[in-house]
C-alpha atoms as a PDB file:
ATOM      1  CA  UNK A   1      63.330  71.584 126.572  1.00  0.00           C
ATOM      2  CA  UNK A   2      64.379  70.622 130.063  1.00  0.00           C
ATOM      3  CA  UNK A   3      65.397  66.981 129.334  1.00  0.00           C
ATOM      4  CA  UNK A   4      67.443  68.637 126.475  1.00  0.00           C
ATOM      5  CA  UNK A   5      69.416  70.826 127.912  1.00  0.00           C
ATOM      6  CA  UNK A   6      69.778  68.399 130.880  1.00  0.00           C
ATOM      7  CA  UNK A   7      71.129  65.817 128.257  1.00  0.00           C
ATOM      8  CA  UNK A   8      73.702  68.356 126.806  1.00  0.00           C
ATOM      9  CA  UNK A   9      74.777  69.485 130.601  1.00  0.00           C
ATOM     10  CA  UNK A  10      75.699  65.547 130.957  1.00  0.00           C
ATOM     11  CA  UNK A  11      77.271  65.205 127.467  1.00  0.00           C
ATOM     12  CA  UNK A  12      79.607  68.114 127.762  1.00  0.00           C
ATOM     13  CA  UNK A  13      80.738  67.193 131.587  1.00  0.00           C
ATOM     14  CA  UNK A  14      81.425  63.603 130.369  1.00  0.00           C
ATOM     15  CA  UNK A  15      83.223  65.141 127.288  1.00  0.00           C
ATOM     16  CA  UNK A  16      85.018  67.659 129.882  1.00  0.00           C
ATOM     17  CA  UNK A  17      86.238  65.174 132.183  1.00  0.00           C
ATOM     18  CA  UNK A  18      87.277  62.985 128.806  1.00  0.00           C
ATOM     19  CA  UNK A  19      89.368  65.744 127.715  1.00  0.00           C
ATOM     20  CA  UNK A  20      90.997  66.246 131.521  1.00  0.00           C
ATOM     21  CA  UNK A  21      91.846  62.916 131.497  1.00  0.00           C
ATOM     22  CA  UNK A  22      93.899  62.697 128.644  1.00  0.00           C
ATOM     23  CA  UNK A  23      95.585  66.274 128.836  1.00  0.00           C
ATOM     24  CA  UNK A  24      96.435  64.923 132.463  1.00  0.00           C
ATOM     25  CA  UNK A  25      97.934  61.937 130.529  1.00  0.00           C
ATOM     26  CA  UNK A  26      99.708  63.876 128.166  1.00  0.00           C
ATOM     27  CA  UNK A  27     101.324  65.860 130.858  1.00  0.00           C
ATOM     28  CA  UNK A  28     102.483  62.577 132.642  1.00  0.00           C
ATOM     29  CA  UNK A  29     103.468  60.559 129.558  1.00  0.00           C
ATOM     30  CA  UNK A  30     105.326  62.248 127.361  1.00  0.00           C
ATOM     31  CA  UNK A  31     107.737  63.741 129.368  1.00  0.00           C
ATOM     32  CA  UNK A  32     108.844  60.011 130.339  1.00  0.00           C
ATOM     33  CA  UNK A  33     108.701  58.912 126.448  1.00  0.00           C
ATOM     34  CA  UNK A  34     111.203  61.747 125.453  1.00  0.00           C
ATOM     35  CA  UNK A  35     113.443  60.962 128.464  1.00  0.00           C
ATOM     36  CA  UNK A  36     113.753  57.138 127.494  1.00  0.00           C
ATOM     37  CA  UNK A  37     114.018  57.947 123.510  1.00  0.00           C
ATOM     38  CA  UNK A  38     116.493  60.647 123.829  1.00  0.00           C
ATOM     39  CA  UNK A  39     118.998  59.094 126.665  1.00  0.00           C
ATOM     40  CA  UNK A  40     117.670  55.378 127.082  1.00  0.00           C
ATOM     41  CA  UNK A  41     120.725  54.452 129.217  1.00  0.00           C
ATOM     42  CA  UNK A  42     120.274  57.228 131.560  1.00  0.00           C
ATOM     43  CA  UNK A  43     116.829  56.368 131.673  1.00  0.00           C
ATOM     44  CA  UNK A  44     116.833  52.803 132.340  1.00  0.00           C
ATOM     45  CA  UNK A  45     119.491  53.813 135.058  1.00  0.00           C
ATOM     46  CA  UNK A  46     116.622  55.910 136.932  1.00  0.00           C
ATOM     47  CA  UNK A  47     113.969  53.798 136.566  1.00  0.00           C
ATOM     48  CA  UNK A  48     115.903  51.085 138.364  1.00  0.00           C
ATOM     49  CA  UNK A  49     117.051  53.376 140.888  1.00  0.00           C
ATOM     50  CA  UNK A  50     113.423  54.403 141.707  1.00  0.00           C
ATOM     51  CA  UNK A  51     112.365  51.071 141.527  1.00  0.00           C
ATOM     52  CA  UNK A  52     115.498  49.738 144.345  1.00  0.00           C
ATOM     53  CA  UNK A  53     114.753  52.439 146.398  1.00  0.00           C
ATOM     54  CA  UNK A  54     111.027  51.977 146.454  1.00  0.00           C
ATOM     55  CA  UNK A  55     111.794  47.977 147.145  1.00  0.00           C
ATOM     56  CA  UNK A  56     114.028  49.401 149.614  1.00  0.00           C
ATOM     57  CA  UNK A  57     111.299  51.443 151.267  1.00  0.00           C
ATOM     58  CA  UNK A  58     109.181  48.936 151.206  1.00  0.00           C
ATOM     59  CA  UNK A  59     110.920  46.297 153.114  1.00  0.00           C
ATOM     60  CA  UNK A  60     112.225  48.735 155.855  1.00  0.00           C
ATOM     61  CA  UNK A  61     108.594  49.764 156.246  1.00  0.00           C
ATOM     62  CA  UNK A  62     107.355  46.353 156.603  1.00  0.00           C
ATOM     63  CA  UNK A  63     110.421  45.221 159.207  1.00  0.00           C
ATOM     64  CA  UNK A  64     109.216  48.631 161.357  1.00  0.00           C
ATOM     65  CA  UNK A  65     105.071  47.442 161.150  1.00  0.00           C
ATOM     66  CA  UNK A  66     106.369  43.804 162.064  1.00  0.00           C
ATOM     67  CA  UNK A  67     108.806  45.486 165.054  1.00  0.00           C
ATOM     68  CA  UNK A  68     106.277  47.473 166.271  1.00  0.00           C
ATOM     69  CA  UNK A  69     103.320  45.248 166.348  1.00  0.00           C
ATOM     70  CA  UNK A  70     105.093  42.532 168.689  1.00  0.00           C
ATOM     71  CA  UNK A  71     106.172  45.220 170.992  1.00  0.00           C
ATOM     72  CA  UNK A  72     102.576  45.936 171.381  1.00  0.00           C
ATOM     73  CA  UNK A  73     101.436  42.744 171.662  1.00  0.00           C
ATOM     74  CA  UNK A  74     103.984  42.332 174.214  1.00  0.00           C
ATOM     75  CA  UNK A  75     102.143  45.590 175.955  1.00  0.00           C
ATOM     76  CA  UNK A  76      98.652  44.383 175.616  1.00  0.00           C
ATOM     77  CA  UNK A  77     100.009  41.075 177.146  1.00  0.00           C
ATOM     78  CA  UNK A  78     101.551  43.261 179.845  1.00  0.00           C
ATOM     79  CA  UNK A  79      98.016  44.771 180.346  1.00  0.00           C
ATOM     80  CA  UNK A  80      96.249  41.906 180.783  1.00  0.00           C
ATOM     81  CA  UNK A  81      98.328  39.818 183.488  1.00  0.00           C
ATOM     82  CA  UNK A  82      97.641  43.623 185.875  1.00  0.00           C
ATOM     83  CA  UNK A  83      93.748  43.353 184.938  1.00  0.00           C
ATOM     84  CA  UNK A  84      93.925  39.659 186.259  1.00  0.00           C
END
């Protein structure tokens, strides 16, 4: 009787966490599919401005990691000729 219920406990979470998974879906999805079927030009417009801004992001980020890791190589260099 144990096993069983044990069984149905696992069954039902897996179905639970099914069922989360595509109400979570839902909830992302179609919002986005209405937006692009009832305005596609507005849509496609927003999509490519996320998109440029995240490219955007991305490259500023990437000039800042670059800037600051030479400055502290520069430090740890700095470091080093004072333990000598």
């Amino acid at each position: 009787m144990k096993k069983i219920n044990s069984t149905i406990k696992k069954i039902s979470i897996i179905l639970l966490v099914i069922l989360l998974c595509a109400l979570s879906s839902l909830l992302i999805v179609w919002p986005l599919w209405k937006f692009s079927t009832s305005a596609p030009k507005v849509y496609t417009i927003t999509v490519l401005a996320i998109s440029f801004a995240l490219i955007i992001f991305l490259i500023i980020r990437r000039i800042k990691n670059k800037k600051s890791t030479k400055e502290s190589g520069k430090a740890d260099k700095k470091d080093l000729n004072k333990a000598e």
